[in-house]
C-alpha atoms as a PDB file:
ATOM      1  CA  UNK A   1     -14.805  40.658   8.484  1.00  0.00           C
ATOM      2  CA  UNK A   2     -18.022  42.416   7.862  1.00  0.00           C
ATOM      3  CA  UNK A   3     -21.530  42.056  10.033  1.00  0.00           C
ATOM      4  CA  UNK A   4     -22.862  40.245   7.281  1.00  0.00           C
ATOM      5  CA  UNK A   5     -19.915  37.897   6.590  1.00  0.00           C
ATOM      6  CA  UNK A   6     -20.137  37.326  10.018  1.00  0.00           C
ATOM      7  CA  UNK A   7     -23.509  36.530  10.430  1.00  0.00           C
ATOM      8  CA  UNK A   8     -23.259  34.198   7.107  1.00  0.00           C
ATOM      9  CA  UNK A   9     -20.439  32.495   8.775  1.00  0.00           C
ATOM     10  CA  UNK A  10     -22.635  32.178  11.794  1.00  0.00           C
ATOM     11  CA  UNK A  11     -25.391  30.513  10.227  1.00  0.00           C
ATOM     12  CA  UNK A  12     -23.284  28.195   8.409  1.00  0.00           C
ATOM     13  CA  UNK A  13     -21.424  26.614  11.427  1.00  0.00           C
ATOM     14  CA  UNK A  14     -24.937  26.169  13.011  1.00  0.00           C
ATOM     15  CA  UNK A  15     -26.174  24.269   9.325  1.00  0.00           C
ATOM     16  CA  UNK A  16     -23.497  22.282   9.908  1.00  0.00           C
ATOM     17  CA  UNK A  17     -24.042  21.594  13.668  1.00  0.00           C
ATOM     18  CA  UNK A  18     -27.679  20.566  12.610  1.00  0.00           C
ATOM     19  CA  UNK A  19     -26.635  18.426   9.363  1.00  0.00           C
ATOM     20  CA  UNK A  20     -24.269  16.327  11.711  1.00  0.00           C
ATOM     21  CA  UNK A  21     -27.247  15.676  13.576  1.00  0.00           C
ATOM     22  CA  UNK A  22     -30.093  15.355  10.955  1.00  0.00           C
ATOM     23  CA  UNK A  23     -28.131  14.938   7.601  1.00  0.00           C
ATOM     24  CA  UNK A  24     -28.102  17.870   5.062  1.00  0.00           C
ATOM     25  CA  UNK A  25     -31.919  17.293   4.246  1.00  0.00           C
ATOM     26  CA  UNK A  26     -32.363  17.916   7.986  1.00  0.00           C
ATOM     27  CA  UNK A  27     -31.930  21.814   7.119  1.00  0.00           C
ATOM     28  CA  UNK A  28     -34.281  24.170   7.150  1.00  0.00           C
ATOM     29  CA  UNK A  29     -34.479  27.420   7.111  1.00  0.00           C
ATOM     30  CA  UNK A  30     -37.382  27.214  10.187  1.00  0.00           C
ATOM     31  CA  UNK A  31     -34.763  25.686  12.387  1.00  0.00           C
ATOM     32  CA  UNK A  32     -32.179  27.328  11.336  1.00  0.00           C
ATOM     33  CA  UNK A  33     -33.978  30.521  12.201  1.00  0.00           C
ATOM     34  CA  UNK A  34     -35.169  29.309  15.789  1.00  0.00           C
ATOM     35  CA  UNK A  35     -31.554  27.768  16.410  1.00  0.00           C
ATOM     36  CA  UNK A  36     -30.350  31.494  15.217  1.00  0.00           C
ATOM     37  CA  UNK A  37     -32.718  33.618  16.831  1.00  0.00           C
ATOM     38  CA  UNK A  38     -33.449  35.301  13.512  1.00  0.00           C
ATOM     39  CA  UNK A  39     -36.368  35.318  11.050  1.00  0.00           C
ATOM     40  CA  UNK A  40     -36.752  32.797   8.428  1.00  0.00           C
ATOM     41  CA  UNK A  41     -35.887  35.423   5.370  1.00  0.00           C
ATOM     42  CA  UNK A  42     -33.411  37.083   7.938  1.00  0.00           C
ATOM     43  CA  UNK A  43     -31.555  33.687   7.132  1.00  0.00           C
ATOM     44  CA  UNK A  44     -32.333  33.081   3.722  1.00  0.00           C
ATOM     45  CA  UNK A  45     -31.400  36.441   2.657  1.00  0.00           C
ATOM     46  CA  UNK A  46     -27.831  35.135   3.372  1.00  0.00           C
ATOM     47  CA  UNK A  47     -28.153  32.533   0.737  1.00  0.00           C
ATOM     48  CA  UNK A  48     -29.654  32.571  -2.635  1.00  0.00           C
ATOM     49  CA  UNK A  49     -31.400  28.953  -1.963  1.00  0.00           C
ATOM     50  CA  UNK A  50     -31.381  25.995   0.350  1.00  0.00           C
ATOM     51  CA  UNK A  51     -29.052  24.199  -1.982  1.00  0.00           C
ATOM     52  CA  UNK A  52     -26.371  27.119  -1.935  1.00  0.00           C
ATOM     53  CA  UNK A  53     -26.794  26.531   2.338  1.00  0.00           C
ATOM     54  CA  UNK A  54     -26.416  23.091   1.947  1.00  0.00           C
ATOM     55  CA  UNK A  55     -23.480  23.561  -0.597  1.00  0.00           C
ATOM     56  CA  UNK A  56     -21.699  25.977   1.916  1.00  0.00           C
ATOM     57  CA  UNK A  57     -22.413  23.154   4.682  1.00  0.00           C
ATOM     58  CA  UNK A  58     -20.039  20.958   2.854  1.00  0.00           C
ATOM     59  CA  UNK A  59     -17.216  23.296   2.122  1.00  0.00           C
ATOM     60  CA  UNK A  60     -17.074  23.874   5.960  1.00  0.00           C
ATOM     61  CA  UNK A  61     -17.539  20.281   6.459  1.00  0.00           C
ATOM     62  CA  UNK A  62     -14.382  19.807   3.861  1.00  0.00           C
ATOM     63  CA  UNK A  63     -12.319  22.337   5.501  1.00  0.00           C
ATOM     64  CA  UNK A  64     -12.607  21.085   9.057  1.00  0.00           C
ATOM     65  CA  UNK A  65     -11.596  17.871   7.537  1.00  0.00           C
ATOM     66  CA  UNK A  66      -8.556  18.901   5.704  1.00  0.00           C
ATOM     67  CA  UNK A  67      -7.638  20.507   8.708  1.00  0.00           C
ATOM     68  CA  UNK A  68      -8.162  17.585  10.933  1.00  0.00           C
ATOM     69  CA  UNK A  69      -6.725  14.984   8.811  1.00  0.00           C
ATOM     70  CA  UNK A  70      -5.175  16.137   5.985  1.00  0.00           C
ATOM     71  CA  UNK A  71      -3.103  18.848   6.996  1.00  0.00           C
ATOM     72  CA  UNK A  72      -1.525  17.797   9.838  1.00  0.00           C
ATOM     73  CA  UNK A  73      -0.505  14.243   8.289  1.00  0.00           C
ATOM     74  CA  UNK A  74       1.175  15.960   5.017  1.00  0.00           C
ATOM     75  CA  UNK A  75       3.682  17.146   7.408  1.00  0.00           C
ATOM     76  CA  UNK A  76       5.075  13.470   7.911  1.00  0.00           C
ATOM     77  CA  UNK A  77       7.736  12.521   5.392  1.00  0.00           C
ATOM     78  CA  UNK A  78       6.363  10.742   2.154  1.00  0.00           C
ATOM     79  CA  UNK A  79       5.889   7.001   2.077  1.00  0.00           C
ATOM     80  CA  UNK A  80       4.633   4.786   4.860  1.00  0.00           C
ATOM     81  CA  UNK A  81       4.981   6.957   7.639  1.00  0.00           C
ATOM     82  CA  UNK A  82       2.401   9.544   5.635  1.00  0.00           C
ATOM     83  CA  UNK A  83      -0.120   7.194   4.928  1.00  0.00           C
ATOM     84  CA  UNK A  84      -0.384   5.744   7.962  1.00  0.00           C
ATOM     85  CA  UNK A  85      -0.724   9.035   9.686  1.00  0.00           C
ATOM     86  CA  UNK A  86      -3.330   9.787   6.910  1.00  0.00           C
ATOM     87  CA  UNK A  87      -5.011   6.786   7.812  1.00  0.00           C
ATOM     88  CA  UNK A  88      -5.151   7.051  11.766  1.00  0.00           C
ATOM     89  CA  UNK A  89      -5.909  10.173  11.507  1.00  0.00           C
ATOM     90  CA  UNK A  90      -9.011   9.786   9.562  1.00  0.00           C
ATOM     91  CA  UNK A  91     -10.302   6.833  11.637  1.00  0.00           C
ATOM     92  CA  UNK A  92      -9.635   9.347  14.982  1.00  0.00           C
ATOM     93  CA  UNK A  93     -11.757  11.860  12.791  1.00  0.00           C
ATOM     94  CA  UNK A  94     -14.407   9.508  11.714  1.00  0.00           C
ATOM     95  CA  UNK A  95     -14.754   7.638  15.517  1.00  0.00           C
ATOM     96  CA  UNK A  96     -14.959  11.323  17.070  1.00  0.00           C
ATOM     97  CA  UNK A  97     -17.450  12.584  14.771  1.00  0.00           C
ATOM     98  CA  UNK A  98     -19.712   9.594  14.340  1.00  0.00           C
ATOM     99  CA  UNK A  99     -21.531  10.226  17.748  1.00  0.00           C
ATOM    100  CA  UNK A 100     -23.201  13.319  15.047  1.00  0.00           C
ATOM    101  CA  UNK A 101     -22.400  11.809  12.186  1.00  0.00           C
ATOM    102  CA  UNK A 102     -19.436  12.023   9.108  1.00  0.00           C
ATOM    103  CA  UNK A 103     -21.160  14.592   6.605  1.00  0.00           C
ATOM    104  CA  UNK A 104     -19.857  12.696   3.651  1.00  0.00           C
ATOM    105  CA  UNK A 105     -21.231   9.511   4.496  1.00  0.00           C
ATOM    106  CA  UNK A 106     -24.472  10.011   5.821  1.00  0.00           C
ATOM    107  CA  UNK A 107     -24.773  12.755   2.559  1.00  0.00           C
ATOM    108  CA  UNK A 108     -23.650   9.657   0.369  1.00  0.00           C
ATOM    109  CA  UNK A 109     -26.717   7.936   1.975  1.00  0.00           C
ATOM    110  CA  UNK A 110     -29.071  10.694   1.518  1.00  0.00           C
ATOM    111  CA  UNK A 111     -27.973  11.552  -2.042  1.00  0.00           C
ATOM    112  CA  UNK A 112     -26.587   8.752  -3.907  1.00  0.00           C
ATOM    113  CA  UNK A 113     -29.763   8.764  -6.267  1.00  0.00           C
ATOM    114  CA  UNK A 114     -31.022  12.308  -6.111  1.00  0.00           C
ATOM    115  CA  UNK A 115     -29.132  14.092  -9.169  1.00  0.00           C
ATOM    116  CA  UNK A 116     -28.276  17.727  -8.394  1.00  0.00           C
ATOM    117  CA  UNK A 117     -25.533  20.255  -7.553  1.00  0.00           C
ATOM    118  CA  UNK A 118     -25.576  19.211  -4.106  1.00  0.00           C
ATOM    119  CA  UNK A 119     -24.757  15.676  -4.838  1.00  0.00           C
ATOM    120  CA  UNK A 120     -22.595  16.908  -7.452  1.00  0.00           C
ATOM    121  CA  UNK A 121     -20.509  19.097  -5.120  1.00  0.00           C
ATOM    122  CA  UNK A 122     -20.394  16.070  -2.626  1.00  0.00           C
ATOM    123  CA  UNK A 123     -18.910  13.794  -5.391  1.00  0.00           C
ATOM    124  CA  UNK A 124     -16.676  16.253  -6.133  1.00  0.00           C
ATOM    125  CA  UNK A 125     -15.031  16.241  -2.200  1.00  0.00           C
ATOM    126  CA  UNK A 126     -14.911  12.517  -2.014  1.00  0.00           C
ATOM    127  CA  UNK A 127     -13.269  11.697  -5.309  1.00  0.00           C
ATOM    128  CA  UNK A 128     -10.801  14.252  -4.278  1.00  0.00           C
ATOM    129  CA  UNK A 129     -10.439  13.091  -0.996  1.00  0.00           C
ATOM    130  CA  UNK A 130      -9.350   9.665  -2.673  1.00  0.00           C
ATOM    131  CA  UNK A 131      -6.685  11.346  -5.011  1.00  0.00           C
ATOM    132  CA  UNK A 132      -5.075  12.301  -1.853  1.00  0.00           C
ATOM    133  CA  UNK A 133      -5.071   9.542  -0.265  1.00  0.00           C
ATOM    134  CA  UNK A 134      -4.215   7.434  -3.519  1.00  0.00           C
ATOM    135  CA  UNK A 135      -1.096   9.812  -4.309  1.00  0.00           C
ATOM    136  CA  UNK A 136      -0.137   9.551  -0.853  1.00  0.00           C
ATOM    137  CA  UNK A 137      -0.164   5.174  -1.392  1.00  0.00           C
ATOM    138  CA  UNK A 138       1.561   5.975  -5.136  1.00  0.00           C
ATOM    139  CA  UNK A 139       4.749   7.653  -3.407  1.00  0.00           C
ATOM    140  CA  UNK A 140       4.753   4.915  -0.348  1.00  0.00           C
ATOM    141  CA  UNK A 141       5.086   2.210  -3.801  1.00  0.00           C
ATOM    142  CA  UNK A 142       7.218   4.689  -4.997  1.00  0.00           C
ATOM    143  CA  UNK A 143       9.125   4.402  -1.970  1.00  0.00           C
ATOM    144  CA  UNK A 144       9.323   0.614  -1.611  1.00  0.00           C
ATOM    145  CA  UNK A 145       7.519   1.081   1.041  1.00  0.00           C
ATOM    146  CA  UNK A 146       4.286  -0.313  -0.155  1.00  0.00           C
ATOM    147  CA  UNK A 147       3.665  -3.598  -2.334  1.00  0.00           C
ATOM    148  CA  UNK A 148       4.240  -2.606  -6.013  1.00  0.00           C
ATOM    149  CA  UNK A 149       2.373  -5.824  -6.693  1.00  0.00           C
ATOM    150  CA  UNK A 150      -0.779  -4.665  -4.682  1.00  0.00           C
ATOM    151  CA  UNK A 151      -3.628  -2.339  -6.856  1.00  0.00           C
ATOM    152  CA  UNK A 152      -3.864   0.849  -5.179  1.00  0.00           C
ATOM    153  CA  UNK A 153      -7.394   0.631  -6.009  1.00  0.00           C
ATOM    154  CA  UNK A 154      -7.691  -2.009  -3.386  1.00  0.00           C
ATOM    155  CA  UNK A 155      -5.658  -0.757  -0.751  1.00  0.00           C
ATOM    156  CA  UNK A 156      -8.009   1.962  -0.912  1.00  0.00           C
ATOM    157  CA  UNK A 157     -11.214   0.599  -0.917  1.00  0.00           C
ATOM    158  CA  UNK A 158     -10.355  -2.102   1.828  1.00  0.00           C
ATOM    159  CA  UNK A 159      -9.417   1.492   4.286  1.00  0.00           C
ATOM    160  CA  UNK A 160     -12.691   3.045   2.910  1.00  0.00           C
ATOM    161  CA  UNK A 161     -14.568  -0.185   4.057  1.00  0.00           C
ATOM    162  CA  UNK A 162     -12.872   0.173   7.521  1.00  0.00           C
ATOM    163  CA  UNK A 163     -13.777   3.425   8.116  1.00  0.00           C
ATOM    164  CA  UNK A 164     -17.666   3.248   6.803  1.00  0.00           C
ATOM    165  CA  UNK A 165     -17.794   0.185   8.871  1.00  0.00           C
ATOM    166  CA  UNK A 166     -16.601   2.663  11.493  1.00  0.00           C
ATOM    167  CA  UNK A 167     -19.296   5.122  11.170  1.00  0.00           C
ATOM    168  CA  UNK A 168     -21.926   2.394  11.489  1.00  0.00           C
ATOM    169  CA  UNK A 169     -20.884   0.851  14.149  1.00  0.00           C
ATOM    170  CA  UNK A 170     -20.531   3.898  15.944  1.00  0.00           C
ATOM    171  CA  UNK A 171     -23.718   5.367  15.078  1.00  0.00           C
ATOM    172  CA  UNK A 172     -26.470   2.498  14.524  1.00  0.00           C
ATOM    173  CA  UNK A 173     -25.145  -0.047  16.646  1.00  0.00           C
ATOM    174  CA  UNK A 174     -23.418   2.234  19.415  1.00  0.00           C
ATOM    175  CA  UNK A 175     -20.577  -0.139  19.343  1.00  0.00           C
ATOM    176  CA  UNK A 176     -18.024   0.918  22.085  1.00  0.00           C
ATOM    177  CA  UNK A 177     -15.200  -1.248  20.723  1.00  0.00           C
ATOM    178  CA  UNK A 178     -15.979   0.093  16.880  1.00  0.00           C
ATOM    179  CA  UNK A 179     -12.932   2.564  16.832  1.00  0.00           C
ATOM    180  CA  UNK A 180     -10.292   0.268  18.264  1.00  0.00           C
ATOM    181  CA  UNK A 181     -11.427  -2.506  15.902  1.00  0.00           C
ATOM    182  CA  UNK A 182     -11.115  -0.327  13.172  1.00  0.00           C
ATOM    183  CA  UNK A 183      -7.558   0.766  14.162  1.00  0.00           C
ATOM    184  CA  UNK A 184      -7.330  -2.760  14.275  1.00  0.00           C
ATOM    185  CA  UNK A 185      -7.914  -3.704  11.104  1.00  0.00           C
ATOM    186  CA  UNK A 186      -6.639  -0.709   9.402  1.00  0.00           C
ATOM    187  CA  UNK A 187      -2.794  -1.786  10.794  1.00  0.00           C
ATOM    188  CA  UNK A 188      -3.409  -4.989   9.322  1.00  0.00           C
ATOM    189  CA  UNK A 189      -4.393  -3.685   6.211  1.00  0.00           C
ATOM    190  CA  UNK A 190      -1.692  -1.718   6.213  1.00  0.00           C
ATOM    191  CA  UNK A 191       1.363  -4.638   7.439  1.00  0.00           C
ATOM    192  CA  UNK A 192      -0.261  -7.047   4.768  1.00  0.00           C
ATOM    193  CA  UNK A 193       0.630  -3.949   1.757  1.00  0.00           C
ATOM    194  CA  UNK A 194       3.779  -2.867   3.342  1.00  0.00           C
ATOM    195  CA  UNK A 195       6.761  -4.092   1.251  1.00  0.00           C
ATOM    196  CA  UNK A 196       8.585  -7.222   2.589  1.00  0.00           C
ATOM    197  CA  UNK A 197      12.507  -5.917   3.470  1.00  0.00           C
ATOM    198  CA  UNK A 198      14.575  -7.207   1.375  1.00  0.00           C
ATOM    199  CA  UNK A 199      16.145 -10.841   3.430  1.00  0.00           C
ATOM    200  CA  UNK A 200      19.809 -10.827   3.651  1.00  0.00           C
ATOM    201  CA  UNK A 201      20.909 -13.404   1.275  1.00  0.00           C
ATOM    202  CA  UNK A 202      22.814 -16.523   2.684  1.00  0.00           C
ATOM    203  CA  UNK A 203      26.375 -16.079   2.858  1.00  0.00           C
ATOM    204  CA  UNK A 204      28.404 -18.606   0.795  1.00  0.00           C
ATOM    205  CA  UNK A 205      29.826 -21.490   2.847  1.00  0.00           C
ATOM    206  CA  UNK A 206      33.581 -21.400   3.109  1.00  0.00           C
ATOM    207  CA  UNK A 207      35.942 -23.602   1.116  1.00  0.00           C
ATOM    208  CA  UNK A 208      37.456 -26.439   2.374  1.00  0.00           C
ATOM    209  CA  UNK A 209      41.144 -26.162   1.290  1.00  0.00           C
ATOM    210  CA  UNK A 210      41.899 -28.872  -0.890  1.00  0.00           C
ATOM    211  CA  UNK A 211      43.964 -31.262   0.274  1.00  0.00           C
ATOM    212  CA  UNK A 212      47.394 -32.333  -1.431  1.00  0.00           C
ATOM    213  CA  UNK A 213      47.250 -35.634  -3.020  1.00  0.00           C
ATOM    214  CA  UNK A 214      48.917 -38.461  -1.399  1.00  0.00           C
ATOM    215  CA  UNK A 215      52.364 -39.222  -2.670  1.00  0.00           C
END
């Protein structure tokens, strides 16, 4: 990698150090530059604006999740088994981050009315983030392993909920039992959608052997 990739890198994983802390508004290039020991346009002569930083915050914010969460649960067989380690793992991601802050939700916060490529680019990660984790609840239905009967939709909205819930609790209210609740209620999301097993059906009673007639 070349000096200048490197330094570019450099700067980015510091962005995102200081967006964890201060959201993505929270970057500038006059902290970035003290944090950096570099000049202001030493810094922005890396990037064409401060929405191409920010931009660049979130893809390393996306792949540090997929590599956290994503990747490492893909690797359990399809059905159940993946989505719950989908699931736990992005509730271990969420409850270790949120003493900084989750990226996507406090940029959700900060940009759900403020049109723009940012925002745009942030959409863009969550709603894929949700086809993952909505083809990963299709093939556990697919399976048998999840209620056929049950929308998807609310499946994943009611895990969404835990884990935003999650990142408030942890961060506002400095909750110490927020991450155990949420694992909580996350396996009891998950036991009320699992599939019932099939019950064993009663077995006929035997036959009495008729008896001979009288003679």
């Amino acid at each position: 990698m070349k000096k200048g990739e490197l330094t570019r890198s450099a700067i980015v994983s510091s962005a995102l150090e200081l967006a964890g802390l201060e959201g993505l508004e929270g970057i500038t290039l006059g902290k970035l530059a003290e944090r950096m020991a570099m000049s202001k346009s030493g810094v922005f002569a890396h990037f064409g604006s401060r929405e191409e930083l920010q931009i660049a915050v979130l893809k390393a914010h996306e792949r540090r999740f997929a590599e956290d969460v994503l990747l490492p649960a893909l690797s359990r067989p399809r059905g159940l088994p993946r989505v719950r380690a989908i699931v736990e793992r992005w509730i271990d991601h969420t409850g270790a981050a949120a003493g900084g802050g989750c990226l996507w939700i406090a940029g959700a916060s900060e940009l759900d009315d403020r049109p723009g490529p940012v925002r745009d680019v942030l959409v863009g990660m969550v709603r894929g983030w949700q086809r993952e984790l909505m083809r990963a609840i299709a093939q556990a239905v697919e399976a048998g392993e999840l209620r056929a009967d049950l929308p998807p939709e609310d499946l994943l909205a009611g895990l969404f909920g835990v884990v935003l819930v999650l990142h408030h609790d942890r961060r506002l209210l400095r909750s110490p039992d927020a991450l155990a609740r949420a694992r909580r209620v996350a396996d009891r999301l998950l036991a009320e959608a699992a599939a019932a097993a099939p019950s064993a059906r009663p077995r006929p009673a035997p036959r009495r052997p008729r008896e001979s007639p009288a003679r």
